[in-house]
PDB file of N, CA and C in Angstrom:
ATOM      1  N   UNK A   1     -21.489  30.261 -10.379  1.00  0.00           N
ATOM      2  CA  UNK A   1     -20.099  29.954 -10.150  1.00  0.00           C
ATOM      3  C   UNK A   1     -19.454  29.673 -11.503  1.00  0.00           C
ATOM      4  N   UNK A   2     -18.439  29.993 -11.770  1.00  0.00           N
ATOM      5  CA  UNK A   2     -17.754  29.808 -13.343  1.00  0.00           C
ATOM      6  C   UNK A   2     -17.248  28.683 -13.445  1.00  0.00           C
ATOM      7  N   UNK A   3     -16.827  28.235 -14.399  1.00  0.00           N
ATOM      8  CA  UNK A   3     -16.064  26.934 -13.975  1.00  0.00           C
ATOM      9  C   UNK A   3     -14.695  26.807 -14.110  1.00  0.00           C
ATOM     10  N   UNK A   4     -13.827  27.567 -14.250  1.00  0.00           N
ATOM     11  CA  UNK A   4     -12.478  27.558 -13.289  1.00  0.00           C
ATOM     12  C   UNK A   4     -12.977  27.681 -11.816  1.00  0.00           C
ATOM     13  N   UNK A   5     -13.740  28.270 -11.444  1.00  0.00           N
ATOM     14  CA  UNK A   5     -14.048  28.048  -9.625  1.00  0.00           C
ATOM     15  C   UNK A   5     -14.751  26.872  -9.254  1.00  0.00           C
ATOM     16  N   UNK A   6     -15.550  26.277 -10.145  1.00  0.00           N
ATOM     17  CA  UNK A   6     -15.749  24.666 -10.109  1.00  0.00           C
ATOM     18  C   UNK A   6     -14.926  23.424  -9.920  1.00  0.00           C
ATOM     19  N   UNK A   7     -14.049  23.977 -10.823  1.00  0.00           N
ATOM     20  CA  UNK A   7     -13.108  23.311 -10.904  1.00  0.00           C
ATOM     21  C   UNK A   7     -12.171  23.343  -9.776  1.00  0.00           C
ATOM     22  N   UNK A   8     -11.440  24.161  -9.607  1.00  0.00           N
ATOM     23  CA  UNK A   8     -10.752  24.494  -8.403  1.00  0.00           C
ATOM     24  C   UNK A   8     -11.398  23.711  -7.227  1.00  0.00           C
ATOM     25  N   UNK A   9     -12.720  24.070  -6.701  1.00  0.00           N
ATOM     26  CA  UNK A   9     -13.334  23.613  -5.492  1.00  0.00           C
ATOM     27  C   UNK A   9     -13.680  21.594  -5.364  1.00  0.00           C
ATOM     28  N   UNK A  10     -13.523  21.550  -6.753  1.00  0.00           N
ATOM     29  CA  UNK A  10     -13.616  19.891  -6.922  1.00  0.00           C
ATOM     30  C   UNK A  10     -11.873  19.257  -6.649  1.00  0.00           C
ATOM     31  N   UNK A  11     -11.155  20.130  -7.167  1.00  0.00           N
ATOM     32  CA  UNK A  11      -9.854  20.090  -6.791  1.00  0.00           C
ATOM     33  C   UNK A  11      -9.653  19.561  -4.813  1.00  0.00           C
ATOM     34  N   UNK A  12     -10.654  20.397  -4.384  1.00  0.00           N
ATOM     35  CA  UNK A  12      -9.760  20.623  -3.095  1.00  0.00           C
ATOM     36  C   UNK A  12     -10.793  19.648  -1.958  1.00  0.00           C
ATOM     37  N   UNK A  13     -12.196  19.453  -2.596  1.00  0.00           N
ATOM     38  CA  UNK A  13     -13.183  18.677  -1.975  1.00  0.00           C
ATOM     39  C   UNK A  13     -13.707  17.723  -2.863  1.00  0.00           C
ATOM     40  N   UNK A  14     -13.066  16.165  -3.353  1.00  0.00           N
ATOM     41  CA  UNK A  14     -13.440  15.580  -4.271  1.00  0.00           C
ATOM     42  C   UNK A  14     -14.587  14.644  -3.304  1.00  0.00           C
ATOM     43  N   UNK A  15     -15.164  14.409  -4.400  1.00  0.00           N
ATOM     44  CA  UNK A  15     -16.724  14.060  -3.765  1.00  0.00           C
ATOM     45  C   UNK A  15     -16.082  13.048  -2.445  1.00  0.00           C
ATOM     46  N   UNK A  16     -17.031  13.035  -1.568  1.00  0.00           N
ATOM     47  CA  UNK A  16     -16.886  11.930  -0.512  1.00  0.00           C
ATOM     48  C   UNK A  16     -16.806  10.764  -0.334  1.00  0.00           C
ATOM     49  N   UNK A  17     -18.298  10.479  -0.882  1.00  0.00           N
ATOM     50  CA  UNK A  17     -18.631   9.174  -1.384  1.00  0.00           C
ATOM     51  C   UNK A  17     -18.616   8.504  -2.743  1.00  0.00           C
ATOM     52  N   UNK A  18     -17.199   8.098  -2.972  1.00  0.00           N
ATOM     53  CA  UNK A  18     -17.137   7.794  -4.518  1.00  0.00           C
ATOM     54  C   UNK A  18     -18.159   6.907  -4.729  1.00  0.00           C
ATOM     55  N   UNK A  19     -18.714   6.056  -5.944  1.00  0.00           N
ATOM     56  CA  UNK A  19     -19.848   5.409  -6.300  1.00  0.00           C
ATOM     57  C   UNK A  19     -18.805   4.256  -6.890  1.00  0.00           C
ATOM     58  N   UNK A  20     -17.482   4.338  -7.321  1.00  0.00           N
ATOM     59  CA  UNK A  20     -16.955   3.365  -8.054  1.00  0.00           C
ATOM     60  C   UNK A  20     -15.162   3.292  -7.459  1.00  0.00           C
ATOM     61  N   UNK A  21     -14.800   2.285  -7.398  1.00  0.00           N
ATOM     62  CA  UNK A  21     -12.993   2.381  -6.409  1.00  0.00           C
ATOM     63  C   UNK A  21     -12.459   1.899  -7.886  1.00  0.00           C
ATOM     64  N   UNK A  22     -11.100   2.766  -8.036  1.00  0.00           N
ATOM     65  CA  UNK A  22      -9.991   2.028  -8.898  1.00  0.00           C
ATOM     66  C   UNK A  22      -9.314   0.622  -8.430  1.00  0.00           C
ATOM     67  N   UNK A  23      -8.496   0.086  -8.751  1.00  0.00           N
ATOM     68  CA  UNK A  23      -8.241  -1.117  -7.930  1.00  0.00           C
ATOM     69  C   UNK A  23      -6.765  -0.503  -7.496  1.00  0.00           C
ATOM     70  N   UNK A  24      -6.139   0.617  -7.267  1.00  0.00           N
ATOM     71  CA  UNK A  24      -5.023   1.232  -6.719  1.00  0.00           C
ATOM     72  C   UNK A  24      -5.840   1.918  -5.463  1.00  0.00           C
ATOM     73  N   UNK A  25      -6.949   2.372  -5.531  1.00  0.00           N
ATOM     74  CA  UNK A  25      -7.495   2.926  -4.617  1.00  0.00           C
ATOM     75  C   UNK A  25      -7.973   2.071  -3.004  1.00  0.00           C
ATOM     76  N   UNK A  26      -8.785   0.884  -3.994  1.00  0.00           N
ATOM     77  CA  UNK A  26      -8.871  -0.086  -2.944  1.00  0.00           C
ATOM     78  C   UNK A  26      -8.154  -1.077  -2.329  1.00  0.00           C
ATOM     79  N   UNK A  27      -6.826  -0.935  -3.333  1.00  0.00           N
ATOM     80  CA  UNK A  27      -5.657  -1.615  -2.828  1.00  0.00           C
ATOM     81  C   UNK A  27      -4.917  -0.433  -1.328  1.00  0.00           C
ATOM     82  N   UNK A  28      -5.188   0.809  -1.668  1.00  0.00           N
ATOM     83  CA  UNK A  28      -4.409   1.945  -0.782  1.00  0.00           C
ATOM     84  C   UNK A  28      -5.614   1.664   0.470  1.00  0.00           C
ATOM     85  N   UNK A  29      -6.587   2.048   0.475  1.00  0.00           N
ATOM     86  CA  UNK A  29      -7.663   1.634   1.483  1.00  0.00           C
ATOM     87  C   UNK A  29      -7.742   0.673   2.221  1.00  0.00           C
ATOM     88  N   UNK A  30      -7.379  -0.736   1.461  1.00  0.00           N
ATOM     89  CA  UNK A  30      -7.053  -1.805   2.600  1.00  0.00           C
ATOM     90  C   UNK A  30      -5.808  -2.095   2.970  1.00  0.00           C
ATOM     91  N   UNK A  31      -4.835  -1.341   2.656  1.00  0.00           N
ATOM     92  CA  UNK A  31      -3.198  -1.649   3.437  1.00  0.00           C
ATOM     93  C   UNK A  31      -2.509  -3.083   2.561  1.00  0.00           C
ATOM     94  N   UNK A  32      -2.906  -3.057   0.864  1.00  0.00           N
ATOM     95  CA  UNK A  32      -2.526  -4.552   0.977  1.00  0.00           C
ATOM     96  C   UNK A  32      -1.708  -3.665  -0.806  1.00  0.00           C
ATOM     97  N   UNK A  33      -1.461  -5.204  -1.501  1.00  0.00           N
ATOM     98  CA  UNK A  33      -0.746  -4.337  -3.090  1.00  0.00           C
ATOM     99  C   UNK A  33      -1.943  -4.606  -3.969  1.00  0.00           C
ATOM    100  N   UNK A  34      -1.876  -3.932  -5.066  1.00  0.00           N
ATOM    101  CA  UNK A  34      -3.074  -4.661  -6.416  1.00  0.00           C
ATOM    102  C   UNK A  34      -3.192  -5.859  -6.362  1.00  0.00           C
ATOM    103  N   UNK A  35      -1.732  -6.716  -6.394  1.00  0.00           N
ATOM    104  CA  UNK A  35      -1.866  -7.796  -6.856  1.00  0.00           C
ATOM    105  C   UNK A  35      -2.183  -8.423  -5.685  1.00  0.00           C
ATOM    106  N   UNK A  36      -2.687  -8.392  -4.632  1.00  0.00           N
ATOM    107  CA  UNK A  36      -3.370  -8.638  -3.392  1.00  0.00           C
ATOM    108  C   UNK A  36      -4.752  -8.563  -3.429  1.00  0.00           C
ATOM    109  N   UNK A  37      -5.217  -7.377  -4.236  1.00  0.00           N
ATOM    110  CA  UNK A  37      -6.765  -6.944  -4.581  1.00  0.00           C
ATOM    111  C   UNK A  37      -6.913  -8.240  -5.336  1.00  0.00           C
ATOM    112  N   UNK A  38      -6.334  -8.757  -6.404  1.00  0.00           N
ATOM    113  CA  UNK A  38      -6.834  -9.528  -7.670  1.00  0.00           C
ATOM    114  C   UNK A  38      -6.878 -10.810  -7.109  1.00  0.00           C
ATOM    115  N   UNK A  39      -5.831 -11.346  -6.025  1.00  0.00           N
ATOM    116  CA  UNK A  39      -5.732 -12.255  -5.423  1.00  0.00           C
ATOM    117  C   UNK A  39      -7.567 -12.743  -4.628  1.00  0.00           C
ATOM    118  N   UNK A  40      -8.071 -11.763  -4.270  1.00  0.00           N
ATOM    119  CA  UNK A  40      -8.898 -11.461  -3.351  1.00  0.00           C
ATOM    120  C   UNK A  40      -9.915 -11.629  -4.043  1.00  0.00           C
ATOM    121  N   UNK A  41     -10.172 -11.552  -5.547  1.00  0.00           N
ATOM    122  CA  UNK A  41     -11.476 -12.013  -6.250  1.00  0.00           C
ATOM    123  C   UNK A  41     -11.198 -13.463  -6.715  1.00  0.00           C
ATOM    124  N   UNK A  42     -10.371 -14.363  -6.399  1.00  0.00           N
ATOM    125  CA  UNK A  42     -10.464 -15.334  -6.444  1.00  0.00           C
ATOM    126  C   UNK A  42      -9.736 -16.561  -5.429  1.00  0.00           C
ATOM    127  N   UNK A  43     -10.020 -15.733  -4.141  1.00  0.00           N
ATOM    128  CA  UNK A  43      -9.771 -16.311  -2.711  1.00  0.00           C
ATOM    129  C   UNK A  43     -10.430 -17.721  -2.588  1.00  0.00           C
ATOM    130  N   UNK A  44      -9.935 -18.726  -2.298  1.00  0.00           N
ATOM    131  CA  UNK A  44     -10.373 -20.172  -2.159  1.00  0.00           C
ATOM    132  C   UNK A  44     -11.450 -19.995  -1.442  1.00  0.00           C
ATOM    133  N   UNK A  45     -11.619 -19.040  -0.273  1.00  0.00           N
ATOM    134  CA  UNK A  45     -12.381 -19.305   0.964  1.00  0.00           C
ATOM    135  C   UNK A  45     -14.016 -17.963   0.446  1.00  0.00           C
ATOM    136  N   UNK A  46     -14.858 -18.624  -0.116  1.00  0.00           N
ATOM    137  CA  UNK A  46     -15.558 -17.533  -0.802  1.00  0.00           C
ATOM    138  C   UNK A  46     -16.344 -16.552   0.046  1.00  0.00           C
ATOM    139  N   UNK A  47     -16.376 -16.857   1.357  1.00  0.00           N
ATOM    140  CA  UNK A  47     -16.732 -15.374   2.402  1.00  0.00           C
ATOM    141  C   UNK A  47     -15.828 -15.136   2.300  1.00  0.00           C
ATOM    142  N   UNK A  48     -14.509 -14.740   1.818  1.00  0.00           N
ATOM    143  CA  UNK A  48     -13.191 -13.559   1.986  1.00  0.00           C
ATOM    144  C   UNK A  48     -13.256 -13.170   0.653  1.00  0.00           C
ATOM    145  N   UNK A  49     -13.896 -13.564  -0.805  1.00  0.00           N
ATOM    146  CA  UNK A  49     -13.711 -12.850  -1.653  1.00  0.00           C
ATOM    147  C   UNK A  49     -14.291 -11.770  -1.817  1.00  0.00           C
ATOM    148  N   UNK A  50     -13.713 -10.686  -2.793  1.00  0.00           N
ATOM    149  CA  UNK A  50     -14.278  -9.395  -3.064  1.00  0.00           C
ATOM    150  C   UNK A  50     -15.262  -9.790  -3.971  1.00  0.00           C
ATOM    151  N   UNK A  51     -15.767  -8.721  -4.328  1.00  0.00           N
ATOM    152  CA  UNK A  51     -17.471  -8.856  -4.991  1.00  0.00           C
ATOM    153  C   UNK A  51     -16.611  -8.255  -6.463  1.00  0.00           C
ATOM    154  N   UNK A  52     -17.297  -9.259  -7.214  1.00  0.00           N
ATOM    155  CA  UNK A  52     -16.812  -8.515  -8.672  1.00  0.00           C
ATOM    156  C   UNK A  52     -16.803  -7.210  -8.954  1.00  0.00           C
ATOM    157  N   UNK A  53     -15.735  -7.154 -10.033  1.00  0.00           N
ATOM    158  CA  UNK A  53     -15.059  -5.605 -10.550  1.00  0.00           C
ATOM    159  C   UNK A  53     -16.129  -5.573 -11.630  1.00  0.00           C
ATOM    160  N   UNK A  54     -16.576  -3.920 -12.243  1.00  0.00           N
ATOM    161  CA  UNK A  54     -17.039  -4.275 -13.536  1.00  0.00           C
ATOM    162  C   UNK A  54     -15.783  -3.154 -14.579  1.00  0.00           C
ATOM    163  N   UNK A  55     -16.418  -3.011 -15.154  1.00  0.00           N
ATOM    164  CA  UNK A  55     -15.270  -2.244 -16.815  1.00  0.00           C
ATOM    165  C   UNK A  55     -15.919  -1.385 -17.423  1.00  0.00           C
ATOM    166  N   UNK A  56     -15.190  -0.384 -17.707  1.00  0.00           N
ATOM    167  CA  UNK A  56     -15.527   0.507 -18.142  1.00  0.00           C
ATOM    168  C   UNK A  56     -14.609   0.824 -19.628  1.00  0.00           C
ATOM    169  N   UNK A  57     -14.534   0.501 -20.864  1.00  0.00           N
ATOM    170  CA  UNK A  57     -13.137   0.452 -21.221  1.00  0.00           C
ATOM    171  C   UNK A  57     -12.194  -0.940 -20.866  1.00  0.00           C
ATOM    172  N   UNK A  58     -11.685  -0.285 -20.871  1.00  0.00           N
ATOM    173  CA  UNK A  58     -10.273  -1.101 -20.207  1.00  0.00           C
ATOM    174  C   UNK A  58      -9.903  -0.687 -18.456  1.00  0.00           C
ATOM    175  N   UNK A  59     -10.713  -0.080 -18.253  1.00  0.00           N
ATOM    176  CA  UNK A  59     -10.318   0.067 -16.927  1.00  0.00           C
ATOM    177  C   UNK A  59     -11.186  -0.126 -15.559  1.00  0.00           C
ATOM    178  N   UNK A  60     -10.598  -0.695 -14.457  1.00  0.00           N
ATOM    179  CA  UNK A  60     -11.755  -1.901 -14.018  1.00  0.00           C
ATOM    180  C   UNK A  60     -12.023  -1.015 -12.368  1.00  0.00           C
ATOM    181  N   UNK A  61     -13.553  -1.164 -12.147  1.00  0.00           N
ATOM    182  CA  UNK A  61     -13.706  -0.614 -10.742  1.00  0.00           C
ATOM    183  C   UNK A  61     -14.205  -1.354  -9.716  1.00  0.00           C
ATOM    184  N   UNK A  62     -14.595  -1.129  -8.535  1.00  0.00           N
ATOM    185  CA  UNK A  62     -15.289  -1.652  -7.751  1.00  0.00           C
ATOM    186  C   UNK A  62     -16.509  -0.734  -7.670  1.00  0.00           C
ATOM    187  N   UNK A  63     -17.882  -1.204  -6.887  1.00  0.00           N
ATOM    188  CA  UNK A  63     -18.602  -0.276  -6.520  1.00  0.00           C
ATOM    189  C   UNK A  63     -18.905   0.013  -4.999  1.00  0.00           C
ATOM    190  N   UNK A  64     -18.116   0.885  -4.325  1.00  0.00           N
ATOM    191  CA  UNK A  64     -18.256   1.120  -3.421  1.00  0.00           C
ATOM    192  C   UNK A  64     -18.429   0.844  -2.697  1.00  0.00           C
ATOM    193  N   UNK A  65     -20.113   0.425  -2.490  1.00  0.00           N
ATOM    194  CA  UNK A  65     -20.917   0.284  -1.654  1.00  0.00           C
ATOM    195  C   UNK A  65     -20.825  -1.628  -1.379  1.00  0.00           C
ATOM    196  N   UNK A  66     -20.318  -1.978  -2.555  1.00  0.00           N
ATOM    197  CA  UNK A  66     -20.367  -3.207  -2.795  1.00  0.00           C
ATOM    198  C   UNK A  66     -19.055  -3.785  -1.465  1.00  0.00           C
ATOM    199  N   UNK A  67     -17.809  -2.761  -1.805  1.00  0.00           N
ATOM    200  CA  UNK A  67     -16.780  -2.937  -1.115  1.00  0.00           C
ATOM    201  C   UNK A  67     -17.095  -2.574   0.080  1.00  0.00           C
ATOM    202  N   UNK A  68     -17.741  -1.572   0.690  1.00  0.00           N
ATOM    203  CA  UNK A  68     -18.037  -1.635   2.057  1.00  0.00           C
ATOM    204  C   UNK A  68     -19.243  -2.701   2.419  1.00  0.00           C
ATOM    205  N   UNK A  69     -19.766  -2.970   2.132  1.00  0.00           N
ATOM    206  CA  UNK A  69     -20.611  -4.204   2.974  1.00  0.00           C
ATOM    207  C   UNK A  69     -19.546  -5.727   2.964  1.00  0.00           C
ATOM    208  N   UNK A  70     -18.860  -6.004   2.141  1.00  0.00           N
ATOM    209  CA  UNK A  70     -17.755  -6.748   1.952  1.00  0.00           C
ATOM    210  C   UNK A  70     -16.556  -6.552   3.076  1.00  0.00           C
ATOM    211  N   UNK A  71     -16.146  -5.410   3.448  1.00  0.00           N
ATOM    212  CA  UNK A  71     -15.452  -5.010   4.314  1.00  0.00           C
ATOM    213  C   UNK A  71     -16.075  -5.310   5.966  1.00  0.00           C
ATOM    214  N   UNK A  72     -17.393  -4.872   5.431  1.00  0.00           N
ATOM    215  CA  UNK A  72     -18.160  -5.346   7.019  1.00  0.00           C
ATOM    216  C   UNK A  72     -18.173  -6.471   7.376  1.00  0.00           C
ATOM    217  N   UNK A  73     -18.536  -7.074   6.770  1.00  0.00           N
ATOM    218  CA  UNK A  73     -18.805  -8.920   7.057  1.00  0.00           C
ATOM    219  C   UNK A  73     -17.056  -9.351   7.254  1.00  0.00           C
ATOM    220  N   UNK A  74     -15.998  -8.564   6.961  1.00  0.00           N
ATOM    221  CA  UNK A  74     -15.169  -9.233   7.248  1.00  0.00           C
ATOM    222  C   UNK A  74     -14.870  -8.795   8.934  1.00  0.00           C
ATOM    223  N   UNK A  75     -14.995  -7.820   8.796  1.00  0.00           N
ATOM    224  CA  UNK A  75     -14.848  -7.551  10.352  1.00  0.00           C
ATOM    225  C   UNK A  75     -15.579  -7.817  11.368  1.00  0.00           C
ATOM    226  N   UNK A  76     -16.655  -8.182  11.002  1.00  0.00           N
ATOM    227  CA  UNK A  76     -17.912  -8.974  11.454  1.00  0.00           C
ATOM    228  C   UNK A  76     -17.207 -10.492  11.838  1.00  0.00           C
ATOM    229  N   UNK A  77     -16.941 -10.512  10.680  1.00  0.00           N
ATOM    230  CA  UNK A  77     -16.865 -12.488  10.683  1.00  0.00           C
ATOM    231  C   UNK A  77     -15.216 -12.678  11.840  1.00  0.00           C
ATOM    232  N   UNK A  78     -14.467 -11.439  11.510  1.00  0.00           N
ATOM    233  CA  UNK A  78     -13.190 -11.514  12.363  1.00  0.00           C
ATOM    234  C   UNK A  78     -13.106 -11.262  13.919  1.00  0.00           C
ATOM    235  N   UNK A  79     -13.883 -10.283  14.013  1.00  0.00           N
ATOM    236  CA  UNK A  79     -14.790 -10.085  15.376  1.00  0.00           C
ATOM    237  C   UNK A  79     -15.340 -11.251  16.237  1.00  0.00           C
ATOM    238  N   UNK A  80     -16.301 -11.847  15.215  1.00  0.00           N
ATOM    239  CA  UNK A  80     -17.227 -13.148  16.082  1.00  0.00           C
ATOM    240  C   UNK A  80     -15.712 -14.455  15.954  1.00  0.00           C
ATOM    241  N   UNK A  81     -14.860 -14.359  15.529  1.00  0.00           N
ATOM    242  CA  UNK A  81     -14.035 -15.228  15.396  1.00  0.00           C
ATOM    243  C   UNK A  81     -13.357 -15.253  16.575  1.00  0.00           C
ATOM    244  N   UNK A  82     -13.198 -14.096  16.785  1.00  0.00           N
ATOM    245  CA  UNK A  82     -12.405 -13.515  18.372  1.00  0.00           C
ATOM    246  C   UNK A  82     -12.994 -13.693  19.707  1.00  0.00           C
ATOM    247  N   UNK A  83     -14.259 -13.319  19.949  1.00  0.00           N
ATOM    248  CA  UNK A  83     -15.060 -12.905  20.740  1.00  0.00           C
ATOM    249  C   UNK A  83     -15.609 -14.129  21.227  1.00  0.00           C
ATOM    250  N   UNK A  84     -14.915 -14.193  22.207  1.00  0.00           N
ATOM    251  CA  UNK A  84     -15.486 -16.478  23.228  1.00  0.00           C
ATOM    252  C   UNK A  84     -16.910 -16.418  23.396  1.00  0.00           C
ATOM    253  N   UNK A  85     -17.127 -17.356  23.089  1.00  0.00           N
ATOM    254  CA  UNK A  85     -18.553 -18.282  22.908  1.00  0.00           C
ATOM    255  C   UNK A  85     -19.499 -17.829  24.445  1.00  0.00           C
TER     256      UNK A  85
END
């Protein structure tokens, strides 16, 4: 395959499973603003905080996988919050 057709096809199918979130990305993913994300790594209540960002540069990510098990336990924990004894 050449890579203008590499390219192109990464264009139109970017990987699935990213390995790392921008913090615009995981701000768009959970319905909230950045400054909602940043809020969220230093949430009073420390089962609601996010799991540290790391850096690359100057520019800061999440890891994925980190954010979905984080995401689970919240819906987990919001779930059993709901759901009568």
């Amino acid at each position: 395959m050449s890579n203008d057709n590499m390219r192109n096809r990464e264009k139109k199918h970017p990987h699935p499973h990213p390995i790392a979130i921008r913090p615009q990305d995981l701000a768009d993913r959970l319905g909230v603003t950045r400054r909602y994300v940043y809020h969220l790594l230093r949430h009073p209540d420390t089962t609601r905080r996010l799991p540290a960002p790391f850096k690359i540069g100057r520019a800061t990510f999440w890891r994925a996988d980190e954010v979905q098990e984080w995401f689970d336990r919240q819906a987990e924990r919001r779930l059993s919050a709901w759901m009568p004894s």
